[in-house]
C-alpha atoms as a PDB file:
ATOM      1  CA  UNK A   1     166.246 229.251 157.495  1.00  0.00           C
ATOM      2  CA  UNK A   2     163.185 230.902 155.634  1.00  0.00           C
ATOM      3  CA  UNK A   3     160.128 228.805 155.939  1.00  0.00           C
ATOM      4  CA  UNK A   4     159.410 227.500 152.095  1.00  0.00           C
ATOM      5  CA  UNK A   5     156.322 228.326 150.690  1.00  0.00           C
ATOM      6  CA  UNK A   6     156.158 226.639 147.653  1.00  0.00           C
ATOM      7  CA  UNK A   7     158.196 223.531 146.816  1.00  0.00           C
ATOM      8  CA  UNK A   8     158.535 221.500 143.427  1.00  0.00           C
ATOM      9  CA  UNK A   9     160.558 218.983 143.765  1.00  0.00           C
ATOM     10  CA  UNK A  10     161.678 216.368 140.377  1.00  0.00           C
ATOM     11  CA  UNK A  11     158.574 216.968 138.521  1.00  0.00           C
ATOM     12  CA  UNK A  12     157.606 215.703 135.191  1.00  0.00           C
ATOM     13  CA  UNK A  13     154.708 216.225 132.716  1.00  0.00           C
ATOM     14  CA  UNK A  14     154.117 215.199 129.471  1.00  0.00           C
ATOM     15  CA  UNK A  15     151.512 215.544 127.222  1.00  0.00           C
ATOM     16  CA  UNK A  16     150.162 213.076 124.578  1.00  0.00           C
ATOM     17  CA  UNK A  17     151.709 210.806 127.058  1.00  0.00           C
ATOM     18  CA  UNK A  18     151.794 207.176 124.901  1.00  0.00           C
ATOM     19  CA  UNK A  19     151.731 208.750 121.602  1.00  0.00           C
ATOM     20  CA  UNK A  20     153.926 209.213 118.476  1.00  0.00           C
ATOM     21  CA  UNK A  21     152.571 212.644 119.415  1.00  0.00           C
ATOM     22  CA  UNK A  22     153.726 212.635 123.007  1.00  0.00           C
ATOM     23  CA  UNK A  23     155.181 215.913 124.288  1.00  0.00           C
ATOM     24  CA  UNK A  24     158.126 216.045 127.610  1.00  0.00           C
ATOM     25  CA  UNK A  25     157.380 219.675 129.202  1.00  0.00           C
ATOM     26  CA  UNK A  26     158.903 219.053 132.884  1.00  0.00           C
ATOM     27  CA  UNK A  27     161.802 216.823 133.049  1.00  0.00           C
ATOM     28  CA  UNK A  28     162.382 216.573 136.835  1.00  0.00           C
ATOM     29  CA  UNK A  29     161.921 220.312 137.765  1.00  0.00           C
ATOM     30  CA  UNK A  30     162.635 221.292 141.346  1.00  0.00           C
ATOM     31  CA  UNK A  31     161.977 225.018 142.412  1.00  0.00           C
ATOM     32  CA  UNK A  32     161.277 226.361 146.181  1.00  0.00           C
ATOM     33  CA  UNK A  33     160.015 229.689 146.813  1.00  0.00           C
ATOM     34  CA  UNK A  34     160.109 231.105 150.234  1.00  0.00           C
ATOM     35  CA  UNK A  35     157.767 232.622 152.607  1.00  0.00           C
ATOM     36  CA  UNK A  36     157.825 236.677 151.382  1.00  0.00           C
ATOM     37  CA  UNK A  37     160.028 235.749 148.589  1.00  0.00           C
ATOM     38  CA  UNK A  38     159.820 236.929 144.818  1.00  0.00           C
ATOM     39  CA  UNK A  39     160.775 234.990 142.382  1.00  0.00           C
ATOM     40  CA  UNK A  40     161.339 235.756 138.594  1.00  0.00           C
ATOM     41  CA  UNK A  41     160.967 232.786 135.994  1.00  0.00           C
ATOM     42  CA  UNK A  42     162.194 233.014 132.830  1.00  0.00           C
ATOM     43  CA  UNK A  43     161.921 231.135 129.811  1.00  0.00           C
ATOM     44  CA  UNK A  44     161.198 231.525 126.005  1.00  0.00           C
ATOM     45  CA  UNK A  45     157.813 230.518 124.708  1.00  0.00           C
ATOM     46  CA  UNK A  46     157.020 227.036 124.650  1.00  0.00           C
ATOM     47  CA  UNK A  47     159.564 225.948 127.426  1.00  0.00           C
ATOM     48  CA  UNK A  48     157.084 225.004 129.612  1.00  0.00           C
ATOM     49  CA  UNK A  49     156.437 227.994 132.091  1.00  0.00           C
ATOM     50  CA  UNK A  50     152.589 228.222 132.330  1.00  0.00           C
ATOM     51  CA  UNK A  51     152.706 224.680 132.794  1.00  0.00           C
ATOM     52  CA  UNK A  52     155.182 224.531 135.943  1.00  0.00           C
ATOM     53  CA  UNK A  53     152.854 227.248 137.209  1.00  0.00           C
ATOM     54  CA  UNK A  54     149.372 225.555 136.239  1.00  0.00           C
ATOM     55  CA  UNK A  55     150.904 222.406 138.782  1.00  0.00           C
ATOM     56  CA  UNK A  56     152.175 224.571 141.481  1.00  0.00           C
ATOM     57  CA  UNK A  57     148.518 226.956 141.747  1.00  0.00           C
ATOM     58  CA  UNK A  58     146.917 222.914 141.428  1.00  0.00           C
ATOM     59  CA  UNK A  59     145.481 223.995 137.984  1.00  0.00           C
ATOM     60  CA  UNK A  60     147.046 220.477 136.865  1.00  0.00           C
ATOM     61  CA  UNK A  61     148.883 217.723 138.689  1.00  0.00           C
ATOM     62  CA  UNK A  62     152.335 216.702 137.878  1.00  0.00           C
ATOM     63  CA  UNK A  63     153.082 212.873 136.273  1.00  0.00           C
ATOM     64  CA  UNK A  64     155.697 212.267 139.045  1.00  0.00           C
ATOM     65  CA  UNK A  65     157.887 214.401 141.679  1.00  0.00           C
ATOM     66  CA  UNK A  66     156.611 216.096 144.734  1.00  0.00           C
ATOM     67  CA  UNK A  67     154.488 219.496 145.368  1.00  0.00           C
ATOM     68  CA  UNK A  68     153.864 221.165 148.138  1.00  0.00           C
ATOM     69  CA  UNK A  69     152.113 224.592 149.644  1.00  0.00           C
ATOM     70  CA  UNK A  70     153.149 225.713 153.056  1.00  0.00           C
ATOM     71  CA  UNK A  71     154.748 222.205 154.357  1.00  0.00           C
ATOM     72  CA  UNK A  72     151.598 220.533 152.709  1.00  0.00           C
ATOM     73  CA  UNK A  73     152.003 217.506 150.362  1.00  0.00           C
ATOM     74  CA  UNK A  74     149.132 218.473 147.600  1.00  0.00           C
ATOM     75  CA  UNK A  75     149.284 215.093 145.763  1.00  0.00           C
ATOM     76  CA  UNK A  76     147.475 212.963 148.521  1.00  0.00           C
ATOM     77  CA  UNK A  77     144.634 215.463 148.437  1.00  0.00           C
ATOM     78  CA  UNK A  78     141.458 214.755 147.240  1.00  0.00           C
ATOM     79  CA  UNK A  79     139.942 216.891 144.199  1.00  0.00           C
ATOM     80  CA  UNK A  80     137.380 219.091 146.860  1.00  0.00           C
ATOM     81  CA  UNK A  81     140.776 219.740 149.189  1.00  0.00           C
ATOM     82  CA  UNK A  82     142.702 220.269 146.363  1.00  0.00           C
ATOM     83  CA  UNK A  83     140.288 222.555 144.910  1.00  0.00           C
ATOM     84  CA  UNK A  84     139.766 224.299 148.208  1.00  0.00           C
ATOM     85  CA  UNK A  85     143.374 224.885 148.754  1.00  0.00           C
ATOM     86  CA  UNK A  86     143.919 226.470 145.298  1.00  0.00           C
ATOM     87  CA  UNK A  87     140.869 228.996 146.177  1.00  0.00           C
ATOM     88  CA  UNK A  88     142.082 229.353 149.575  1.00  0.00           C
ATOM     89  CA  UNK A  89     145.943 229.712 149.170  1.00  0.00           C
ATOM     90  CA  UNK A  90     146.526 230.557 145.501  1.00  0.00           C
ATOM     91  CA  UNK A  91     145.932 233.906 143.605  1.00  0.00           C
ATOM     92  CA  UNK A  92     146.563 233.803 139.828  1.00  0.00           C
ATOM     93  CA  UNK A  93     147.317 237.040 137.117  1.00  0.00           C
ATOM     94  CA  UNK A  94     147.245 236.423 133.513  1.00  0.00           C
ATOM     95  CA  UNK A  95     148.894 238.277 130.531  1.00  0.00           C
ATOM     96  CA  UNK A  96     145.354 239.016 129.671  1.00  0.00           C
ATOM     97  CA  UNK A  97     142.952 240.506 132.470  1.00  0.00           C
ATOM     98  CA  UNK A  98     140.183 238.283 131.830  1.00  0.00           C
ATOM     99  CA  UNK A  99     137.722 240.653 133.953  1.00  0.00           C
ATOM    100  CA  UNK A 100     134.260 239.971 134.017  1.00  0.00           C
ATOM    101  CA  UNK A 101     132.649 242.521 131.221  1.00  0.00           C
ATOM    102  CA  UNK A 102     129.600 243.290 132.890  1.00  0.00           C
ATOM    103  CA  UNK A 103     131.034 243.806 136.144  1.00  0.00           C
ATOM    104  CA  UNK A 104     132.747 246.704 137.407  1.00  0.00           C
ATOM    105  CA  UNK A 105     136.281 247.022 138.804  1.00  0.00           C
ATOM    106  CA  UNK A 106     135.105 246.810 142.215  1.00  0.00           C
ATOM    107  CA  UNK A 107     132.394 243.826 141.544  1.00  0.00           C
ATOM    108  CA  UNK A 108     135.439 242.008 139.674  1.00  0.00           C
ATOM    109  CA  UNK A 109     137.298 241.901 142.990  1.00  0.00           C
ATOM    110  CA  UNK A 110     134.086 241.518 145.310  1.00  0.00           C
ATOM    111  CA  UNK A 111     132.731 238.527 143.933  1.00  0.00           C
ATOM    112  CA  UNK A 112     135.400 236.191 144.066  1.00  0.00           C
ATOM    113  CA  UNK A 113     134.845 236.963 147.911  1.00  0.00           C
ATOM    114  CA  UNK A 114     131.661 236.309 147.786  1.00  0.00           C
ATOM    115  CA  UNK A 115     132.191 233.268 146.498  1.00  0.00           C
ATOM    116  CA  UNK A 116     134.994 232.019 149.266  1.00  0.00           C
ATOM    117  CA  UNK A 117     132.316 233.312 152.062  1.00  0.00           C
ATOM    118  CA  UNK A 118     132.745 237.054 153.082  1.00  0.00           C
ATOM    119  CA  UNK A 119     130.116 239.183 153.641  1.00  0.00           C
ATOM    120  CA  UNK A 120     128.937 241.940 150.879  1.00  0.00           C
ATOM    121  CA  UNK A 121     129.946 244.655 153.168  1.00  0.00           C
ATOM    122  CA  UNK A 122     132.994 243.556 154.143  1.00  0.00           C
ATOM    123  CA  UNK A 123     134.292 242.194 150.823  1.00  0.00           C
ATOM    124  CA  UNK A 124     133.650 245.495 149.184  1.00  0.00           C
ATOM    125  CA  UNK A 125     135.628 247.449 151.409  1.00  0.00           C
ATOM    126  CA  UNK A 126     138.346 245.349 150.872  1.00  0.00           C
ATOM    127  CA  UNK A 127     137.835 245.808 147.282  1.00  0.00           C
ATOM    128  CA  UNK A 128     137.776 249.242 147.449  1.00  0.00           C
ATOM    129  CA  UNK A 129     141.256 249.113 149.703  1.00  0.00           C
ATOM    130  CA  UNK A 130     143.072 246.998 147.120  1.00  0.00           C
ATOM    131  CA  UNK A 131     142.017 249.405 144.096  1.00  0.00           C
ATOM    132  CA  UNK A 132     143.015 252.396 146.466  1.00  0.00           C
ATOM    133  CA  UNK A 133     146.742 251.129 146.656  1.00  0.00           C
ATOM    134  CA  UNK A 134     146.780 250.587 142.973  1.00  0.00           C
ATOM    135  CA  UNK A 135     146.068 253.470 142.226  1.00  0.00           C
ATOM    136  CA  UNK A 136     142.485 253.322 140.631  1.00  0.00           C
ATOM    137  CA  UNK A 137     140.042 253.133 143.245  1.00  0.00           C
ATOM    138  CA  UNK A 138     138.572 256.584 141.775  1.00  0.00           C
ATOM    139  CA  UNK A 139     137.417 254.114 138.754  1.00  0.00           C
ATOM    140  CA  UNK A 140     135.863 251.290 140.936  1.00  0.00           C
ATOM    141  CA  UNK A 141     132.693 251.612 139.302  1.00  0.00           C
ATOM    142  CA  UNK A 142     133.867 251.971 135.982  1.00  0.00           C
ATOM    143  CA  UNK A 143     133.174 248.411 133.537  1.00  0.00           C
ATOM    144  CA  UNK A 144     136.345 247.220 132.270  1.00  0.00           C
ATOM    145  CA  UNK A 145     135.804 248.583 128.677  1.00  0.00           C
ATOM    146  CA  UNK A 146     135.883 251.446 130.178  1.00  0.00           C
ATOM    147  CA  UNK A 147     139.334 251.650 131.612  1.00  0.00           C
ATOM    148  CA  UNK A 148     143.085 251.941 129.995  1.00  0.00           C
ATOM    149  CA  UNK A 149     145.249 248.421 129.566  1.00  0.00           C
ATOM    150  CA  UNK A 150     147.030 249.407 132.786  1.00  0.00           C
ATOM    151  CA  UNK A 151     144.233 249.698 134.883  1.00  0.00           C
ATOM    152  CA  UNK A 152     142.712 246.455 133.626  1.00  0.00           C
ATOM    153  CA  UNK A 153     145.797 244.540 134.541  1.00  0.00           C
ATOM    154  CA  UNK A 154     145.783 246.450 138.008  1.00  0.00           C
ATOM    155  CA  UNK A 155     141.879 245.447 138.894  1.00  0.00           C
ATOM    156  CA  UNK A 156     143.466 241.918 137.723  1.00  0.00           C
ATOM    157  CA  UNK A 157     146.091 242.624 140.459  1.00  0.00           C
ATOM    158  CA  UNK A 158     143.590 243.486 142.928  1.00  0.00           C
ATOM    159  CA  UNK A 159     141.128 240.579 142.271  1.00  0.00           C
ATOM    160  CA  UNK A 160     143.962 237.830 142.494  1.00  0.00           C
ATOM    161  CA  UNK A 161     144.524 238.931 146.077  1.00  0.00           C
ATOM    162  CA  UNK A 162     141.318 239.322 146.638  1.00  0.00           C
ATOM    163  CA  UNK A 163     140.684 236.255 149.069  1.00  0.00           C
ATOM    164  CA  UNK A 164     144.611 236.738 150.988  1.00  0.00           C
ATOM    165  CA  UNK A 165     146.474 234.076 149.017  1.00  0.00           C
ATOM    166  CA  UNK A 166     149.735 233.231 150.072  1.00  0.00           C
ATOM    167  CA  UNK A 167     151.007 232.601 146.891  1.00  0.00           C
ATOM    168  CA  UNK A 168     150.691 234.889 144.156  1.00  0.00           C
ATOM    169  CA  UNK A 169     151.477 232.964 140.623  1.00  0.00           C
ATOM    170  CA  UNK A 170     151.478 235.053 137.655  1.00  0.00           C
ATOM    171  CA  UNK A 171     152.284 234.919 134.051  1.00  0.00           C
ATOM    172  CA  UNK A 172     153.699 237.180 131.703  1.00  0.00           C
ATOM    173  CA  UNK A 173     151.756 239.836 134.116  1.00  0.00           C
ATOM    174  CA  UNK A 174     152.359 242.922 131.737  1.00  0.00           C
ATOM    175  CA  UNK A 175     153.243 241.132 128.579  1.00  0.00           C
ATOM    176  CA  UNK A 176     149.940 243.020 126.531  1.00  0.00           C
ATOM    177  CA  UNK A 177     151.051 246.482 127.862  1.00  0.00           C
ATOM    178  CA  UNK A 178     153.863 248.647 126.429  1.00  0.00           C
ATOM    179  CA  UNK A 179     157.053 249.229 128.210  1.00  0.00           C
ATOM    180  CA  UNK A 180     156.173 252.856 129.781  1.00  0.00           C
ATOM    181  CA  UNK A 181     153.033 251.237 130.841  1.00  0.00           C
ATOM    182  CA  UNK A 182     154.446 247.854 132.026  1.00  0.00           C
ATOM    183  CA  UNK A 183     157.155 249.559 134.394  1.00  0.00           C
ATOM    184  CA  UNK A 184     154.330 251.539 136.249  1.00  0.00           C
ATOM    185  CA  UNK A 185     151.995 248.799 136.684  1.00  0.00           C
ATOM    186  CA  UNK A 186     154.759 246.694 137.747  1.00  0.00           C
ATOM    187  CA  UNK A 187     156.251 249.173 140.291  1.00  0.00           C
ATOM    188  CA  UNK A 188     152.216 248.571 141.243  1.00  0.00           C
ATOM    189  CA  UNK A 189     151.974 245.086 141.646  1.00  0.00           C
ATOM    190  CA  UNK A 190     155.394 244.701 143.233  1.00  0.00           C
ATOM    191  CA  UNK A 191     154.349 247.633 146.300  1.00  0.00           C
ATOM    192  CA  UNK A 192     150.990 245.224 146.577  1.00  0.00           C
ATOM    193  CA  UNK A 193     153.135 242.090 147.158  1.00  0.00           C
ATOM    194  CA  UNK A 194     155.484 243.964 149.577  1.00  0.00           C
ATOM    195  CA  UNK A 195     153.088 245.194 151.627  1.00  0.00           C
ATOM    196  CA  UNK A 196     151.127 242.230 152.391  1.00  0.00           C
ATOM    197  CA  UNK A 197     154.247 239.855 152.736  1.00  0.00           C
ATOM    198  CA  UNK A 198     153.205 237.274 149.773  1.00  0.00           C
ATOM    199  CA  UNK A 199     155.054 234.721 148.165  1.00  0.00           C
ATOM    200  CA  UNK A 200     154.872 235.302 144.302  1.00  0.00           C
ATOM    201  CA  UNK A 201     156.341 233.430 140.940  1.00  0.00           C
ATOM    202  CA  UNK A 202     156.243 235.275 138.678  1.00  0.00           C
ATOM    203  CA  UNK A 203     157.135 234.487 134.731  1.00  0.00           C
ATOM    204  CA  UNK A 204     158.389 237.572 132.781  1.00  0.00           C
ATOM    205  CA  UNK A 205     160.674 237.405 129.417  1.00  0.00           C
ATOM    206  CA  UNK A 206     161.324 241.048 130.754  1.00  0.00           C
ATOM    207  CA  UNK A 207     164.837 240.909 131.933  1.00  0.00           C
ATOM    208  CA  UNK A 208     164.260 244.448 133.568  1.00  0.00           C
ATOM    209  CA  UNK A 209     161.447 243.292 135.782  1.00  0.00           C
ATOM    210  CA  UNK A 210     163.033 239.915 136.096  1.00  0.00           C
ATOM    211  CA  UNK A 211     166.443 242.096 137.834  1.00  0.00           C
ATOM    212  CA  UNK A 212     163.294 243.775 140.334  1.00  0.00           C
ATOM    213  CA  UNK A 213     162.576 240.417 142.319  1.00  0.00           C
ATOM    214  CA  UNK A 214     164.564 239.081 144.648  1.00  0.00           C
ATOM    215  CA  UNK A 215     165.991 235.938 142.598  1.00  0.00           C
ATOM    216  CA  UNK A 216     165.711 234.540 138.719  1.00  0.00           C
ATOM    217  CA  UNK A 217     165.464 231.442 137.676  1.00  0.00           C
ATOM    218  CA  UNK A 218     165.455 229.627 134.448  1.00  0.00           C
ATOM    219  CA  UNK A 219     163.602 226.835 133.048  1.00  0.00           C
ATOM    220  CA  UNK A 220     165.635 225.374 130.125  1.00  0.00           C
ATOM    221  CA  UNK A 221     165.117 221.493 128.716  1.00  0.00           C
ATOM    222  CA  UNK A 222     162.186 220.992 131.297  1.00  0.00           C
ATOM    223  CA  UNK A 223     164.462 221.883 134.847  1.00  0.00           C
ATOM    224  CA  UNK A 224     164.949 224.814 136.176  1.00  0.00           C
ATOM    225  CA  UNK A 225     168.340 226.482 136.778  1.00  0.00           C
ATOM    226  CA  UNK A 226     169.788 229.287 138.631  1.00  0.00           C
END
């Protein structure tokens, strides 16, 4: 049996909680991803999807149920270990890049190195390796205003894996680029999370890409279904 990477298992969240106002998201939703597995979620807007993945990269903690990352239970964690683990363990990709604008490509992907403890020389070279097998490393020092939608999202690509999570969460990863676009920088990210053997969940309302992973899953009424 595949050792399980990520597993959610009956959790809720609501928002408002108390409230006239109050808001059910996650109704008992239970998903496992396994160790070099990737996993497509889909689910319309407002169903809930960025918040099942906020709880599993420990962006947010559920109101009940059961998380855990590689074996670990995360709710008995402290903040700091919590925190750590997410840095440690977690890499995240938005629909929008959010790169640092005064930073190049290859800063964007050093500094979150820096910042976990690897040496200047040794984080840049990584840097430079990750842009290299996306296909942009000949813009590395170019600033993000500077370079196409595409290669944005790919330096995104390259700075979530940055540190060697081993769980890639990402959401709506190519949902600002247009479909020609969006297939290659796909094709992209998917040889980057083949190659080094990650676990990834990734939410698409791309059916195409969705058929690319290895499994799909829906979240419909707060649960997710196969």
């Amino acid at each position: 049996m595949s050792e399980v990477m990520l597993s959610l298992e009956g959790v809720t969240k609501a928002y408002n909680k108390g409230k006239p106002a109050e808001v059910q998201v996650l109704r008992g939703a239970s998903l496992s991803v396994a160790k070099g597995e990737v996993v497509a979620l889909v689910a319309p807007s407002g169903a809930g999807k960025s918040t099942l993945l906020h709880i599993a990269g420990l962006l947010d903690s559920a109101d009940a149920g059961q998380m855990r990352l590689g074996g670990v239970d995360m709710a008995g964690l402290s903040d700091r270990a919590r925190t750590e683990a997410r840095r440690r363990d977690v890499g995240f990709i938005y629909q929008f890049h959010h790169l640092l604008p005064e930073f190049s490509a290859l800063e964007n992907i050093t500094l979150p190195q820096l910042a976990n403890g690897t040496g200047r020389k040794t984080a840049e070279a990584r840097a430079r390796a990750l842009l290299d097998k996306v296909g942009v490393g000949h813009r590395a020092d170019h600033r993000p205003a500077a370079l196409s939608g595409g290669e944005q999202q790919r330096v995104a690509f390259c700075r979530a894996l940055a540190n060697g999570p081993r769980l890639l969460l990402a959401d709506e990863p190519t949902g600002n680029l247009d479909p020609a676009t969006s297939d290659q920088v796909f094709g992209a990210l998917m040889d980057l999370v083949r190659e080094t053997g990650l676990s990834a969940l990734i939410a698409t309302h791309n059916m195409e890409l969705a058929a690319r992973m290895d499994r799909v899953v829906r979240l419909e009424a707060g649960q997710v279904v196969r």
